[in-house]
Protein backbone atom coordinates (compact mmCIF):
# COMPACT_ATOMS: atom_id res chain seq x y z
CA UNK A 1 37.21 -41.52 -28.67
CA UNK A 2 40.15 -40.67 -26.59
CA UNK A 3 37.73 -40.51 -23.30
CA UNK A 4 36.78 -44.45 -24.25
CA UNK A 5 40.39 -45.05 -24.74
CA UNK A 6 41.05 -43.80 -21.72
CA UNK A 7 39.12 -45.66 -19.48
CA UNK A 8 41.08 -48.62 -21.24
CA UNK A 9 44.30 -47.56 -20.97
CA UNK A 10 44.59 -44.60 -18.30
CA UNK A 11 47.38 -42.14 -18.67
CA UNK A 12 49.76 -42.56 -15.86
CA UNK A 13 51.36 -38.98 -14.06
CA UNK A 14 54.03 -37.26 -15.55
CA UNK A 15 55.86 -36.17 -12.42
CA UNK A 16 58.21 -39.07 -12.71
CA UNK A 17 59.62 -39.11 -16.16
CA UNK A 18 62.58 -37.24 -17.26
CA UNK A 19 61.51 -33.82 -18.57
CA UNK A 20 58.92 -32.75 -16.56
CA UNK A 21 61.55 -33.04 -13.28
CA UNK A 22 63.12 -29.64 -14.92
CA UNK A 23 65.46 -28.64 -11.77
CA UNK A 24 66.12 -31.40 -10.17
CA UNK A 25 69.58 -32.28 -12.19
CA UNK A 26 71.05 -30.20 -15.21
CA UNK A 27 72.35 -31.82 -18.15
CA UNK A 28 75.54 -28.76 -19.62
CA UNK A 29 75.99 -27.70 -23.49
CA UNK A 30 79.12 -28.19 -25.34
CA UNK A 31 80.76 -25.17 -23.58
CA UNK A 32 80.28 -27.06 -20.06
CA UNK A 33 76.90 -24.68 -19.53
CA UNK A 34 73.60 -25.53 -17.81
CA UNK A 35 71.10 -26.14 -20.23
CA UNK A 36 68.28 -24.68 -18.25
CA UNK A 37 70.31 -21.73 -16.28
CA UNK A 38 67.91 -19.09 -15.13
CA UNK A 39 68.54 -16.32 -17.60
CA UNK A 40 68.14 -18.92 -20.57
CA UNK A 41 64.45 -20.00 -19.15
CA UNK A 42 63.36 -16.54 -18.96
CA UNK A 43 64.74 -15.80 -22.47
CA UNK A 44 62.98 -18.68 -24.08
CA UNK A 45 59.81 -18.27 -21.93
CA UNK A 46 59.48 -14.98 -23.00
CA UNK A 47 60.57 -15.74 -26.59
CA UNK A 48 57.58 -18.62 -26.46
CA UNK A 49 55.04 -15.82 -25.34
CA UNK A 50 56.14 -12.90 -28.06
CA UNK A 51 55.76 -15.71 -30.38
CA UNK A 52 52.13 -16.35 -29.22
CA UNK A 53 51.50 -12.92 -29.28
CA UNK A 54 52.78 -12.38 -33.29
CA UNK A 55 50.43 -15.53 -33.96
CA UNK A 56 47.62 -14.22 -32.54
CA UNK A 57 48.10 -10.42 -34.21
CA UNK A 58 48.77 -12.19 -37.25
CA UNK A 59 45.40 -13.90 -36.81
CA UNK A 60 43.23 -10.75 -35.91
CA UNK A 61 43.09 -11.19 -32.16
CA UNK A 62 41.61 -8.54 -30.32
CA UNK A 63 44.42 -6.66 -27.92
CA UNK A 64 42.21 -8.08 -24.81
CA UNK A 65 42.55 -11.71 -25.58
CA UNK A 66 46.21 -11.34 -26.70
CA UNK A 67 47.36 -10.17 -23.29
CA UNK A 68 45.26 -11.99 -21.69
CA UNK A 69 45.96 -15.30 -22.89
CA UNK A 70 49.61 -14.93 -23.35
CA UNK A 71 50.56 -13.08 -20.35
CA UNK A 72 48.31 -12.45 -18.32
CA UNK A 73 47.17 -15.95 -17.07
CA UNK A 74 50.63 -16.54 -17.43
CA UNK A 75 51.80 -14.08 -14.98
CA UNK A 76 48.91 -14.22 -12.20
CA UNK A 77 48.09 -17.94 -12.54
CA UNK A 78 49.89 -20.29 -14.41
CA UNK A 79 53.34 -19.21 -12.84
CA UNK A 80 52.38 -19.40 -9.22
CA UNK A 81 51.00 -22.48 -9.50
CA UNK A 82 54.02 -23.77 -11.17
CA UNK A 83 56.05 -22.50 -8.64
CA UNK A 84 54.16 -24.33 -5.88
CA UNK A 85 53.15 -27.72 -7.26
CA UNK A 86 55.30 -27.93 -10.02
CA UNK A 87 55.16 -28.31 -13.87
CA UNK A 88 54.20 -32.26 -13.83
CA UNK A 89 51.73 -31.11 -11.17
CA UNK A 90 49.78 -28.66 -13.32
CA UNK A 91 49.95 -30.27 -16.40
CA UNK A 92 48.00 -33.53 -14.46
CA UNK A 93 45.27 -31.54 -13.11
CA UNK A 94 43.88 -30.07 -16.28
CA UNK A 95 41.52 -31.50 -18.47
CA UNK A 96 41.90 -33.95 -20.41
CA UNK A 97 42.72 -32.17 -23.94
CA UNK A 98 45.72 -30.51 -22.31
CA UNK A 99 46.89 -33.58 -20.54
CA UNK A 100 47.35 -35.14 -24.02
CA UNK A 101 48.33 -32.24 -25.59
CA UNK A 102 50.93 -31.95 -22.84
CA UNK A 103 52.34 -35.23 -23.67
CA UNK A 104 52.06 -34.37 -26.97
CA UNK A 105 53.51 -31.37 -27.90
CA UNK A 106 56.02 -31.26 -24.83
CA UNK A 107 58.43 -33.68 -26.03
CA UNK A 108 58.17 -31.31 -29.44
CA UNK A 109 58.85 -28.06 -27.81
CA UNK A 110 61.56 -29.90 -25.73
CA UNK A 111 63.09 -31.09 -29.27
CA UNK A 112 62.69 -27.72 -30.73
CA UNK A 113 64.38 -25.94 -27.76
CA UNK A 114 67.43 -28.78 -27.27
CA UNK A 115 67.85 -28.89 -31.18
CA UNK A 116 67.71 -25.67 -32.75
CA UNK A 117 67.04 -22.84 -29.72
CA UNK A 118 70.16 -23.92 -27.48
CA UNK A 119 72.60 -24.34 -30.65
CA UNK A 120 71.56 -21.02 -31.82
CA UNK A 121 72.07 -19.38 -28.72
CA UNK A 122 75.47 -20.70 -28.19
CA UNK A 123 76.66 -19.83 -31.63
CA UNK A 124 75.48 -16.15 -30.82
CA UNK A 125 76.83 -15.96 -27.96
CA UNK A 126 80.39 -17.54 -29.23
CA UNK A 127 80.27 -14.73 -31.67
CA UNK A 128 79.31 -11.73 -30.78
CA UNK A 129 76.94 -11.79 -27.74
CA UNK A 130 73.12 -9.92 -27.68
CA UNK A 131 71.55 -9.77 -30.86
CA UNK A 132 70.86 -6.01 -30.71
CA UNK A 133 67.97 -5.79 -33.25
CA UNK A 134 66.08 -8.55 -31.17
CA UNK A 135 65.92 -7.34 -28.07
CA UNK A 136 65.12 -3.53 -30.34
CA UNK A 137 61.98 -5.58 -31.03
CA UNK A 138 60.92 -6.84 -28.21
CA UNK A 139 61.80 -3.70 -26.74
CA UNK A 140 59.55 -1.44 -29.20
CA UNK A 141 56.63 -4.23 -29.72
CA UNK A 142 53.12 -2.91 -29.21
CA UNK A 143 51.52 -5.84 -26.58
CA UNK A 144 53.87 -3.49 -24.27
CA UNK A 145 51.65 -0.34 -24.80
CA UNK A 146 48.44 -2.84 -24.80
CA UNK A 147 49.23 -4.81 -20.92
CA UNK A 148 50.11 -0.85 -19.56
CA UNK A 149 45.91 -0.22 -20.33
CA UNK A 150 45.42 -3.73 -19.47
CA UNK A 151 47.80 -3.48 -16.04
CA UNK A 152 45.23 -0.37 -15.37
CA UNK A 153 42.19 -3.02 -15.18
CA UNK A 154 44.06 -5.65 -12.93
CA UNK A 155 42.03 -6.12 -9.51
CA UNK A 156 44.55 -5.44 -6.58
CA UNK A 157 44.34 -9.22 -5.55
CA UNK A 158 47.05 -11.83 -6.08
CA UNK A 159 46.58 -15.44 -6.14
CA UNK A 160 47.51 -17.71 -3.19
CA UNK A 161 48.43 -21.60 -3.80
CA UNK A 162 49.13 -24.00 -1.03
């Protein structure tokens, strides 16, 4: 249905509208911070993976597709690409499922993180800094023992994108 829809109404590129141009002006907190400052993306990036990674233990994944699917690709191909081309970029060249998906569920993540992760972090921070027992976990979680035989398998090759 969506294909025939499609071909009626096309879905236009992303690149252009205001939260896939991540970087290219910062919006600042209530404390005069950047919301996207580089510490803060790789804190809620890696938040977004451990929470993949609980949903798919939770679910009987197998370690193999765990680390593969969460960081792996993540790591070796998805970030590289990113890098090059760009978010906006990405998200337009992949099938059609994740281009809507994309366009849905981005502007939901975006509302999560802007609406409850950012406020949370500032209150933290305004009261007593690192939340010790979190970073324990992450710290002590099992997917770390399960990518060191994993990181034993990876071909010596790294991707290229131009």
């Amino acid at each position: 249905m969506a294909g025939k829809r499609l071909a009626r109404f096309p879905m236009t590129t992303i690149d252009n509208t205001e939260m896939w141009k991540i970087g290219k002006h910062l919006k600042t907190r209530p404390n005069n911070a950047p919301f996207f400052e580089p510490g803060l993306v790789a804190g809620i990036y890696c938040a977004a993976m451990m929470a993949q990674i609980d949903v798919l233990l939770e679910h009987d994944h197998c370690w193999s597709e765990i680390c593969n699917e969460s960081v792996i690709e993540a790591v070796d191909s998805l970030n590289p690409y990113m890098h090059a081309k760009g978010i906006a970029n990405m998200v337009d060249n992949c099938s059609t499922t994740a281009r809507l998906g994309a366009r849905k569920w981005g502007p939901r993540f975006d509302y999560a993180v802007m609406q409850t992760v950012i406020p949370a972090i500032d209150a933290t921070q305004a009261d007593d800094g690192i939340n010790e027992n979190l970073l324990h976990k992450f710290n002590e979680h099992e997917v770390h023992d399960a990518l060191k035989v994993c990181a034993t398998m990876r071909p010596p090759i790294d991707i290229a994108v131009f």
